[in-house]
Protein backbone atom coordinates (compact mmCIF):
# COMPACT_ATOMS: atom_id res chain seq x y z
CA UNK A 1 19.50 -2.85 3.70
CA UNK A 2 16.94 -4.68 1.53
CA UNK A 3 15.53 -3.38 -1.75
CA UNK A 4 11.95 -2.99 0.26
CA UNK A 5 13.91 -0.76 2.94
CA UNK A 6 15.17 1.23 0.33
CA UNK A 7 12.15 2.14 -1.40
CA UNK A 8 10.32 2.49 2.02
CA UNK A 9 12.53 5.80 2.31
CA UNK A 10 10.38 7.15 -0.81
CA UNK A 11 7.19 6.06 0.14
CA UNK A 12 4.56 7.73 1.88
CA UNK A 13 2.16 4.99 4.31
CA UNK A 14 -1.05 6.18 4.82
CA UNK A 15 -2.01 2.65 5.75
CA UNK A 16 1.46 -0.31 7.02
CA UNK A 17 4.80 0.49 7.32
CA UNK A 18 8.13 -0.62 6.12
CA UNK A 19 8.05 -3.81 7.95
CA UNK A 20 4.96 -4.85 6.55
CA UNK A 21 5.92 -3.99 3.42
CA UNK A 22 9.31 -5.81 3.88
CA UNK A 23 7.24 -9.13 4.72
CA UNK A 24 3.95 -8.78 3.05
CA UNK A 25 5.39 -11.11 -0.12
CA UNK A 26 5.67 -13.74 2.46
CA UNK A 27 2.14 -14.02 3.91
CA UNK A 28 0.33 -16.82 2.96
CA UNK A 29 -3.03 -17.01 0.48
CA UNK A 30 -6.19 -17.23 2.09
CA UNK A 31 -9.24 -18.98 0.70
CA UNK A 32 -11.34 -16.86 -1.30
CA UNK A 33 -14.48 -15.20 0.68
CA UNK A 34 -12.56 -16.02 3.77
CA UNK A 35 -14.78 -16.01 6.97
CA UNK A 36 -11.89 -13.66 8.39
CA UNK A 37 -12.20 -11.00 5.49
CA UNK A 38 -15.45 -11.01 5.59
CA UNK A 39 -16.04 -10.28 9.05
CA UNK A 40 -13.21 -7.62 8.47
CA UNK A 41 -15.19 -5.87 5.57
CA UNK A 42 -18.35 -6.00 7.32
CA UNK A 43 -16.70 -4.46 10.11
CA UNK A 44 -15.49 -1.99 8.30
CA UNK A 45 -19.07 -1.05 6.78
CA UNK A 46 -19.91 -0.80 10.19
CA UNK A 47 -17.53 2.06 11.25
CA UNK A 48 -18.06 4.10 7.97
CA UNK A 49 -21.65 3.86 8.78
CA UNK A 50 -21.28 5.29 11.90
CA UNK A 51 -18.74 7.86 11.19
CA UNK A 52 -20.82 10.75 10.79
CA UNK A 53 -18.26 12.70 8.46
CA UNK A 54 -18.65 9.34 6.27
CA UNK A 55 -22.28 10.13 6.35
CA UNK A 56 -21.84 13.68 3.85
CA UNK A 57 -20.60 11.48 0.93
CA UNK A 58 -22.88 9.19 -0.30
CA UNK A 59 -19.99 6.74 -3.00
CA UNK A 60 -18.57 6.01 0.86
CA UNK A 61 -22.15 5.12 2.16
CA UNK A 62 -22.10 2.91 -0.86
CA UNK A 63 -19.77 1.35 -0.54
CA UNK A 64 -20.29 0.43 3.30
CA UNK A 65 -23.61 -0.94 2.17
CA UNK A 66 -21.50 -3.08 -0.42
CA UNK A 67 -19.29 -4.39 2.77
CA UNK A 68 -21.65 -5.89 4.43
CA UNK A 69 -21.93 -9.20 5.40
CA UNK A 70 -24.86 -10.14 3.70
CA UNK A 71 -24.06 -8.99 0.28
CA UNK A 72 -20.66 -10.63 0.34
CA UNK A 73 -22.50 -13.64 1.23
CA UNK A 74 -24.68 -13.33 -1.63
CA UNK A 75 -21.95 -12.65 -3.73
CA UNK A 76 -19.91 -15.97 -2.35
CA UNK A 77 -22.61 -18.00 -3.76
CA UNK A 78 -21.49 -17.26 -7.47
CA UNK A 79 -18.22 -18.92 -6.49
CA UNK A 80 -17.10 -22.64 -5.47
CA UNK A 81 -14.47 -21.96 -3.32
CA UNK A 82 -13.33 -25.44 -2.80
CA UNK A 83 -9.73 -25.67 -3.97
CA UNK A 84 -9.35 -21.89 -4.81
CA UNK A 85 -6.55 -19.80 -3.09
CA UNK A 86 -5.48 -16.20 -3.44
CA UNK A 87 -2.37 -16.00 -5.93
CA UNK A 88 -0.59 -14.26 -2.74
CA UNK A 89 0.08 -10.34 -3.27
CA UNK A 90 -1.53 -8.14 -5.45
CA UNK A 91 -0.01 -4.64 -6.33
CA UNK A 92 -2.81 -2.17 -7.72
CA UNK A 93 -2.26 1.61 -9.23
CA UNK A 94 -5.86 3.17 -8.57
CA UNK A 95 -7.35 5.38 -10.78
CA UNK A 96 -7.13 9.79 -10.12
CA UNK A 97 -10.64 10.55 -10.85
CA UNK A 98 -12.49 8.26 -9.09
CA UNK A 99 -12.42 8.92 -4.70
CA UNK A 100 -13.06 5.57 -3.80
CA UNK A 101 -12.18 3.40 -6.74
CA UNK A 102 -9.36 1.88 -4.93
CA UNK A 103 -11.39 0.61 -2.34
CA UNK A 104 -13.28 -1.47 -4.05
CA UNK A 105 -10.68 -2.72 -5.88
CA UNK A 106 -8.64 -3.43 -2.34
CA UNK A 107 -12.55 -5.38 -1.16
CA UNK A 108 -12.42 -7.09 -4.43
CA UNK A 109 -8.72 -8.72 -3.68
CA UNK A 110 -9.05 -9.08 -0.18
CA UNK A 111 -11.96 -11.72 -1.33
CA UNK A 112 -9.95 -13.33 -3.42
CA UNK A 113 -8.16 -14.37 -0.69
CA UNK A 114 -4.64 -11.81 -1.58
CA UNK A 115 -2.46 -9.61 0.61
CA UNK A 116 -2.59 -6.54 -1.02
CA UNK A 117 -0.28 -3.20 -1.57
CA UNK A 118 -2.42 -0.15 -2.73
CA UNK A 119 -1.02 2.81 -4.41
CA UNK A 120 -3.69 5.31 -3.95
CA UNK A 121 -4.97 8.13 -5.88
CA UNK A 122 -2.58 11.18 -6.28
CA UNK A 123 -5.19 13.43 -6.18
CA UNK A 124 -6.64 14.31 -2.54
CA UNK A 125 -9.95 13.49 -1.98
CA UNK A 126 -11.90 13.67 1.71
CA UNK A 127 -13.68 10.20 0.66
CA UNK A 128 -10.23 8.63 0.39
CA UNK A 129 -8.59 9.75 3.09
CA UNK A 130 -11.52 9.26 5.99
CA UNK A 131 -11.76 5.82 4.49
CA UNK A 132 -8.00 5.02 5.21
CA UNK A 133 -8.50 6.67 8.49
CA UNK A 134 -11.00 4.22 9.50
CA UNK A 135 -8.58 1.17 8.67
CA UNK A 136 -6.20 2.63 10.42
CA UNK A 137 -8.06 2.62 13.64
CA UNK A 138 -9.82 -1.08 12.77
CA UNK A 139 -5.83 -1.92 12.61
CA UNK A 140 -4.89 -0.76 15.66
CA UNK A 141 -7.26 -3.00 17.69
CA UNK A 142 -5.70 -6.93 17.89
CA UNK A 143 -8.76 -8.79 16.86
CA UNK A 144 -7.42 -7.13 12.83
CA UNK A 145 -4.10 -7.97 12.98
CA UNK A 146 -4.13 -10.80 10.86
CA UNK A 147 -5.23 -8.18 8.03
CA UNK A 148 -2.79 -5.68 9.01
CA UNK A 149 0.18 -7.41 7.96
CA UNK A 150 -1.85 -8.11 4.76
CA UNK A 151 -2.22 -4.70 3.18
CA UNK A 152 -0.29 -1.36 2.36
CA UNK A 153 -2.10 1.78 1.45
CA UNK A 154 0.31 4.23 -0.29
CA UNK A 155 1.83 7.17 -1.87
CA UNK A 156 4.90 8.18 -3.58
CA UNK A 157 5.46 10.52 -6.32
CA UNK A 158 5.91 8.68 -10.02
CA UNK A 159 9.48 6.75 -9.44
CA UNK A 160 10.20 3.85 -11.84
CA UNK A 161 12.75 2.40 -9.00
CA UNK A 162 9.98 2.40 -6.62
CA UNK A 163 7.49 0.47 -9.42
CA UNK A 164 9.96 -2.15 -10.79
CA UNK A 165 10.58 -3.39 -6.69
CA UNK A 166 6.88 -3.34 -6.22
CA UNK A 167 6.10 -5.60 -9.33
CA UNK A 168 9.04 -7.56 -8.88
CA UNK A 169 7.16 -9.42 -5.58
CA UNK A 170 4.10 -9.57 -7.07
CA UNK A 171 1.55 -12.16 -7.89
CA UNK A 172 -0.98 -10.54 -9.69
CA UNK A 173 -1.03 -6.57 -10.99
CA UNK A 174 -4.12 -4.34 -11.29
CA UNK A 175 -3.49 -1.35 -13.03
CA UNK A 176 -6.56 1.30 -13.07
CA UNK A 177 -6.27 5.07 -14.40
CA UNK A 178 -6.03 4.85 -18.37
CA UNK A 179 -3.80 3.92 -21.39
CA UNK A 180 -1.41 6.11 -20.51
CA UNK A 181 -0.76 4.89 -17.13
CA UNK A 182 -0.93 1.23 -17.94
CA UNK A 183 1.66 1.97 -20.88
CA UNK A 184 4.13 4.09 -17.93
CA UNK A 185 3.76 1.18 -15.35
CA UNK A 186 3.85 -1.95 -17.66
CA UNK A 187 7.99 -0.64 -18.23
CA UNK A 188 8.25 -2.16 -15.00
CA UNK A 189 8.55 -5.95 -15.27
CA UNK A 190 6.75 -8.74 -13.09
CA UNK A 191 7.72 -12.10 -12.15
CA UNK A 192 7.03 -15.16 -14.81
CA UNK A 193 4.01 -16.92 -13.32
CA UNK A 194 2.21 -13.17 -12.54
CA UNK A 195 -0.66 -12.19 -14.06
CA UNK A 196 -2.19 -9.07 -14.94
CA UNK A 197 -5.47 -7.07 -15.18
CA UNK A 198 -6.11 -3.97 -16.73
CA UNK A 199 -8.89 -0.96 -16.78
CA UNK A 200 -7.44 1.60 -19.45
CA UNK A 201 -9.61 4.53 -20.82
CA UNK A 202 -13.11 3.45 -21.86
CA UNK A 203 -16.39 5.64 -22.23
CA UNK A 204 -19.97 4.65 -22.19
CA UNK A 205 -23.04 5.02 -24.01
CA UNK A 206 -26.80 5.45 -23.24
CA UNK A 207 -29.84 4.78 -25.28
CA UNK A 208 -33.11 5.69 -24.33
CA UNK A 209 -36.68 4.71 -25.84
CA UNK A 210 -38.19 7.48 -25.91
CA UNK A 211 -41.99 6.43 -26.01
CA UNK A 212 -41.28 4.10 -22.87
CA UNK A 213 -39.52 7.16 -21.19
CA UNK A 214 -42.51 9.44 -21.64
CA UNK A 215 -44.66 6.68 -20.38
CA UNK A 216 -42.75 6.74 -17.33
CA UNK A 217 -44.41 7.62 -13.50
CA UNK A 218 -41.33 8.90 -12.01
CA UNK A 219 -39.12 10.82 -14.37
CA UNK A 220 -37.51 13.30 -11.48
CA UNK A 221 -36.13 9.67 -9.69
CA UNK A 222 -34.80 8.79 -14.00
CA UNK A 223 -33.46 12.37 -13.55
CA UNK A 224 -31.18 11.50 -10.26
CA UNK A 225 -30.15 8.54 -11.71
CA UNK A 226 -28.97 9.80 -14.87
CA UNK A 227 -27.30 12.42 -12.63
CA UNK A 228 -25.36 10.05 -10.34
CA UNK A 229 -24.34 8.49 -13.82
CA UNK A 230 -23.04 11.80 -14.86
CA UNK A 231 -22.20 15.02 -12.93
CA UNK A 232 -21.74 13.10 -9.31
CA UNK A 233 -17.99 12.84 -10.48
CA UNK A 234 -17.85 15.75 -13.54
CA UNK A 235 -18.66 12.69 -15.99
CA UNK A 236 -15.28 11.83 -15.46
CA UNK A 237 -15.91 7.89 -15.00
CA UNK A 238 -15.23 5.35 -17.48
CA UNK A 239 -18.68 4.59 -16.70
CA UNK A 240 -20.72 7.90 -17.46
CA UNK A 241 -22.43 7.92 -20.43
CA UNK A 242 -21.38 10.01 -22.82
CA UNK A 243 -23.40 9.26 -26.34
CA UNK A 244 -27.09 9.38 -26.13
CA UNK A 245 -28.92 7.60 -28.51
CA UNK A 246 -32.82 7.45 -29.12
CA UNK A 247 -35.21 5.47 -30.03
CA UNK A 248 -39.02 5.51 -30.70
CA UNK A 249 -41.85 7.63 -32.28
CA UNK A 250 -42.34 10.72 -29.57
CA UNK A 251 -38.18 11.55 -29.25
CA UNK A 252 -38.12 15.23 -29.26
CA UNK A 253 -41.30 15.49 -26.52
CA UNK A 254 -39.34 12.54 -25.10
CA UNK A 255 -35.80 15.04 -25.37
CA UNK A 256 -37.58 17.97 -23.91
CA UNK A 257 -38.49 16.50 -20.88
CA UNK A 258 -35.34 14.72 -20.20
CA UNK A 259 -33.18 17.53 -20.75
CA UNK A 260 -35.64 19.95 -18.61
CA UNK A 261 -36.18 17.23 -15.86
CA UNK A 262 -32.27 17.02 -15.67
CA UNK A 263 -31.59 20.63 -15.41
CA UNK A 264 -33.74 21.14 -12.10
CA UNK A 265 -30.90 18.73 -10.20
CA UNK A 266 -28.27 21.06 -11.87
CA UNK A 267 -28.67 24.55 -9.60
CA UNK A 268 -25.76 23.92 -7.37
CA UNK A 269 -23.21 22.08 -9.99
CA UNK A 270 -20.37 24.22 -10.31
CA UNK A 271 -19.42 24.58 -13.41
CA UNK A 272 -15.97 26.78 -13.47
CA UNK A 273 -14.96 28.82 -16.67
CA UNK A 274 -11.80 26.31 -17.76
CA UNK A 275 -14.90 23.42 -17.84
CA UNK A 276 -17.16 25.62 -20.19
CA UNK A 277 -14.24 26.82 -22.37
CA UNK A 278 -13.06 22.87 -22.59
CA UNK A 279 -16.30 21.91 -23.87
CA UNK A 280 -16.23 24.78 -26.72
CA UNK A 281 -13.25 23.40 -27.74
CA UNK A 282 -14.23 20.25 -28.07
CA UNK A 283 -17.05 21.01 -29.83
CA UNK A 284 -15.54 22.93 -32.32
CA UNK A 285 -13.05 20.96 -32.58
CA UNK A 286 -15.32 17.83 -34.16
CA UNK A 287 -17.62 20.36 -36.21
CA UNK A 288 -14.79 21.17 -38.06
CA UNK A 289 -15.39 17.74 -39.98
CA UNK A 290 -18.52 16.44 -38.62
CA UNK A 291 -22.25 16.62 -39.39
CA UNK A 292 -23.57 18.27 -36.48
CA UNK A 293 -24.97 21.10 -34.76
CA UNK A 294 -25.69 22.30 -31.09
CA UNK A 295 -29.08 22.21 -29.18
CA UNK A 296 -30.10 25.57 -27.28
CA UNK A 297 -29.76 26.16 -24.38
CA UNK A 298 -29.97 28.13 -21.10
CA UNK A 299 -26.26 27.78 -20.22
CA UNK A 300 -23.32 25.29 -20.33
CA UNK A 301 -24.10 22.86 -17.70
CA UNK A 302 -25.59 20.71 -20.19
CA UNK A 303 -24.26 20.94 -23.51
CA UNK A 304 -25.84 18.52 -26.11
CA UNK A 305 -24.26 18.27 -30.04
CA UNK A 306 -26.70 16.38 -32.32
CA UNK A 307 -25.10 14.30 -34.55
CA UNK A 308 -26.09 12.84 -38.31
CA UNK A 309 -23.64 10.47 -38.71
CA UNK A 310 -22.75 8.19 -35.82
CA UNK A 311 -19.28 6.66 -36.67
CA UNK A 312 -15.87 5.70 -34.24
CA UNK A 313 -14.41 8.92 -34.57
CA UNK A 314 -15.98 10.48 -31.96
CA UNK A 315 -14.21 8.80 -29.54
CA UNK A 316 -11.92 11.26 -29.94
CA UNK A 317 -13.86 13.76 -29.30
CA UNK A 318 -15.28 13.34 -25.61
CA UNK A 319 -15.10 15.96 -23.14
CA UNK A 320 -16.21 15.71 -19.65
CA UNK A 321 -18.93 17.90 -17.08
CA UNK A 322 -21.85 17.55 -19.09
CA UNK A 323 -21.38 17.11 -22.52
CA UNK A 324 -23.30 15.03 -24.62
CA UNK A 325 -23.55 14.14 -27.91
CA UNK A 326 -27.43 12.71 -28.98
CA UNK A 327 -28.02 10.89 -31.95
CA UNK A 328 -31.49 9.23 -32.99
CA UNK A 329 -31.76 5.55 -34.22
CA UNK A 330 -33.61 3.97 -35.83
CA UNK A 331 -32.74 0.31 -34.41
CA UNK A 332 -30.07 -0.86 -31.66
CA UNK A 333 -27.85 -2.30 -34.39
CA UNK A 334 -27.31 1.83 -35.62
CA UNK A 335 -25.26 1.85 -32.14
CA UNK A 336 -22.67 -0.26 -33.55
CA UNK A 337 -19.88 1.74 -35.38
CA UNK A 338 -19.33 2.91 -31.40
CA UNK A 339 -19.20 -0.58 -30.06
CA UNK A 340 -15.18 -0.85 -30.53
CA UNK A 341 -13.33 -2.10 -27.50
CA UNK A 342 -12.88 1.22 -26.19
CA UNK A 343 -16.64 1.26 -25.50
CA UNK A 344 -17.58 -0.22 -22.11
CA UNK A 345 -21.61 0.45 -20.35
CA UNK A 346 -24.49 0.56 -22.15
CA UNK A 347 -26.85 1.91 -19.98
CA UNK A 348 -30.55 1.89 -21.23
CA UNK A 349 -34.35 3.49 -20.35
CA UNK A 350 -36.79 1.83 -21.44
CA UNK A 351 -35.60 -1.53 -23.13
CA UNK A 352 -35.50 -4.68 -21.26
CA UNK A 353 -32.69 -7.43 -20.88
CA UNK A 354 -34.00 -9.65 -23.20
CA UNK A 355 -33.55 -7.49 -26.16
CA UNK A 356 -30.47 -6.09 -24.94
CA UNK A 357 -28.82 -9.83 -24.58
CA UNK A 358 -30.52 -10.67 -28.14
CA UNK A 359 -28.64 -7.51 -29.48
CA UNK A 360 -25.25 -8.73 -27.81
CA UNK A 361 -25.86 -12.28 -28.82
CA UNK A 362 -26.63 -11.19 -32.65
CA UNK A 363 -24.26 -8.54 -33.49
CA UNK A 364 -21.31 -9.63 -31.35
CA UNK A 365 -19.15 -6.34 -30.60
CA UNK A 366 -15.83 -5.62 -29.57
CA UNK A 367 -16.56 -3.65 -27.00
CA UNK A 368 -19.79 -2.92 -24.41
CA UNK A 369 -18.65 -5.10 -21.29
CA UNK A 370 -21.52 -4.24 -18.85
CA UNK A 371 -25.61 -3.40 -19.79
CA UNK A 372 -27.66 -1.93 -16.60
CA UNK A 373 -30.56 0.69 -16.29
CA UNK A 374 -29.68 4.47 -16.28
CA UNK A 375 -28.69 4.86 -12.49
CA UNK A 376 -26.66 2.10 -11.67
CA UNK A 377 -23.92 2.53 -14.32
CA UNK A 378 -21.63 3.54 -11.16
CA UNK A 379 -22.46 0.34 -8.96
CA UNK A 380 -19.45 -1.70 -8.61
CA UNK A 381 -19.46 -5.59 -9.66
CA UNK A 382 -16.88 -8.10 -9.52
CA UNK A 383 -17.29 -8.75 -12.80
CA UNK A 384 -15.29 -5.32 -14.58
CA UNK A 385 -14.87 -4.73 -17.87
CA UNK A 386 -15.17 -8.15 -18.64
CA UNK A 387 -12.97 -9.49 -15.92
CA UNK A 388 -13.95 -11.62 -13.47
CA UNK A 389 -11.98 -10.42 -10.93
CA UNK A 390 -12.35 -13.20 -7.78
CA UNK A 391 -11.34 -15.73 -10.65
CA UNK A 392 -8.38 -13.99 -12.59
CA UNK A 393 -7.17 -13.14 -8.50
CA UNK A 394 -7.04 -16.70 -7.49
CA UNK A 395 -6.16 -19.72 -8.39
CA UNK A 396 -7.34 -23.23 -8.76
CA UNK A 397 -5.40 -25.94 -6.73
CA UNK A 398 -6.58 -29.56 -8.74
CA UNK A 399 -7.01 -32.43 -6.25
């Protein structure tokens, strides 16, 4: 029995089988932005579309509209794709927290021209299960079997036997899900000429000018955006902002109608007692050696700690389901002591790129890897955390 066979025995397929998984090493690269994963992917934003279960979550509407054919033929024209080949098979650890990270990781691949095997989130979500559903079914019709032999959806309890045979026939790993996963699964070793991406914890920041923002015509559509940014998954992203920082002459009428504009979207976010007494904690837990204090308020839904002295150590102290810590500056260069490399999404309201790009360009910090309006801090790019993903999962062949 081969070592594939006997893993297969521990593993749970929610998309493949053994045999695929016993062969999928041996399936040849595809060019990237293949005309055949395209049409797949678009085909697959298709049936998601008209899946009306699909239809109740709006990150799998999302990412339908993502699939489709004419964005990933916008998105081909950032790439010459003469001479560039998938490295072969990718084996990628999604994240827990995120429903339908994985997918877009698994898109991302697939256009990079790699067969892929997927271990999916160990938490249960509805989004992630429909979505493998609907492969499934597109794999049980002939016209996909040319992608069904490329990719393994999975699930198997933590088992280091299981890892080390799945990185062993791997070309490139993706590990998602935060520094304490990518410390568990890099004990397993992968061939010589492999390559490796990472996404380990990371939080996000927000800054706001204040003056602009009051200026604004349409602060309840600000208020969704900030929202999706933030509650739509408990502010558990890497991407959710989770220092607020303000700028300009008007901030607290600025504050007051953020805050209050905010709160109207909030009347059916649970918020259950171990959330609330988490964010106490937390709280008190940094007060005990930091210059701050607490803003009122109505309940804990939104829970904002000013701060006086903005420095790195409050990394440590982020919690998740609204909390926020605000801080006002008095330039974008008073952002900086949280710029480390932990730091990863500036998201802004009221600043433009140009001074944004000037700011990156002058001060040159370790971290911040992606700068988009409050909104879209959730919209998936192949360009990640500083990785650009369709070039780091392919490969160049020199003629």
């Amino acid at each position: 029995m081969t070592l594939m066979r006997q893993i297969s025995e521990e593993i749970d397929f929610v998309v493949g089988n053994p045999d695929i998984l016993s062969n999928i090493s041996t399936i040849p690269a595809m060019r990237i932005f293949d005309d055949r994963i395209i049409t797949f992917l678009n085909s697959l934003s298709g049936d998601i579309l008209k899946s009306g279960t699909a239809k109740k979550y709006s990150d799998a509407v999302t990412f339908a509209f993502w699939c489709r054919k004419a964005n990933l033929l916008s998105l081909k024209k950032q790439y010459d794709g003469n001479g560039r080949l998938g490295k072969g098979l990718a084996f990628q650890v999604s994240p827990s927290n995120v429903p339908l990270n994985f997918a877009y990781s698994m898109a991302a691949s697939m256009l990079s021209g790699n067969a892929n095997i997927i271990r999916l989130p160990s938490k249960a979500f509805e989004q992630t299960e429909l979505l493998c559903e609907i492969i499934a079914a597109m794999f049980c019709k002939n016209e996909f079997s040319y992608m069904a032999e490329r990719l393994c959806l999975i699930k198997y309890a933590y088992n280091k036997e299981i890892t080390d045979a799945l990185c062993s026939i791997c070309t490139s790993r993706v590990i998602w899900g935060g520094d304490a996963t990518v410390s568990e699964i890099r004990k397993s070793p992968i061939p010589p000429r492999a390559n490796e991406i990472t996404f380990p914890d990371r939080y996000s920041i927000c800054v706001i000018d204040a003056d602009k923002y009051l200026a604004e015509s349409d602060k309840a559509e600000t208020a969704r955006g900030f929202y999706n940014d933030t509650y739509l998954y408990d502010q558990n992203a890497c991407t959710s902002p989770r220092i607020i920082f303000w700028f300009g002459t008007e901030i607290e009428a600025a504050k007051d109608v953020f805050w209050a504009s905010l709160r109207k979207l909030l009347d059916k976010y649970e918020l259950l007692p171990v959330q609330t007494v988490n964010k106490l904690s937390t709280f008190f837990a940094y007060a005990a050696n930091s210059d701050c204090n607490l803003s009122k308020q109505d309940d804990y839904k939104i829970m904002r700690v000013n701060i006086n002295n903005i420095n790195a150590d409050i990394s440590d102290f982020l919690e998740n389901s609204g909390y926020f810590y605000e801080s006002d500056i008095n330039a974008l260069e008073d952002i900086l002591p949280v710029c480390g490399r932990r730091c990863q999404t500036l998201s802004y309201i009221g600043f433009n790129a140009g001074e944004l790009r000037e700011f990156i360009v002058k001060n040159s910090p370790f971290g911040i890897d992606r700068i988009v309006p409050v909104g879209k801090t959730m919209d998936f790019s192949l360009i990640w955390d500083g990785h650009d993903l369709i070039r780091e999962l392919s490969r160049v062949v020199e003629i």
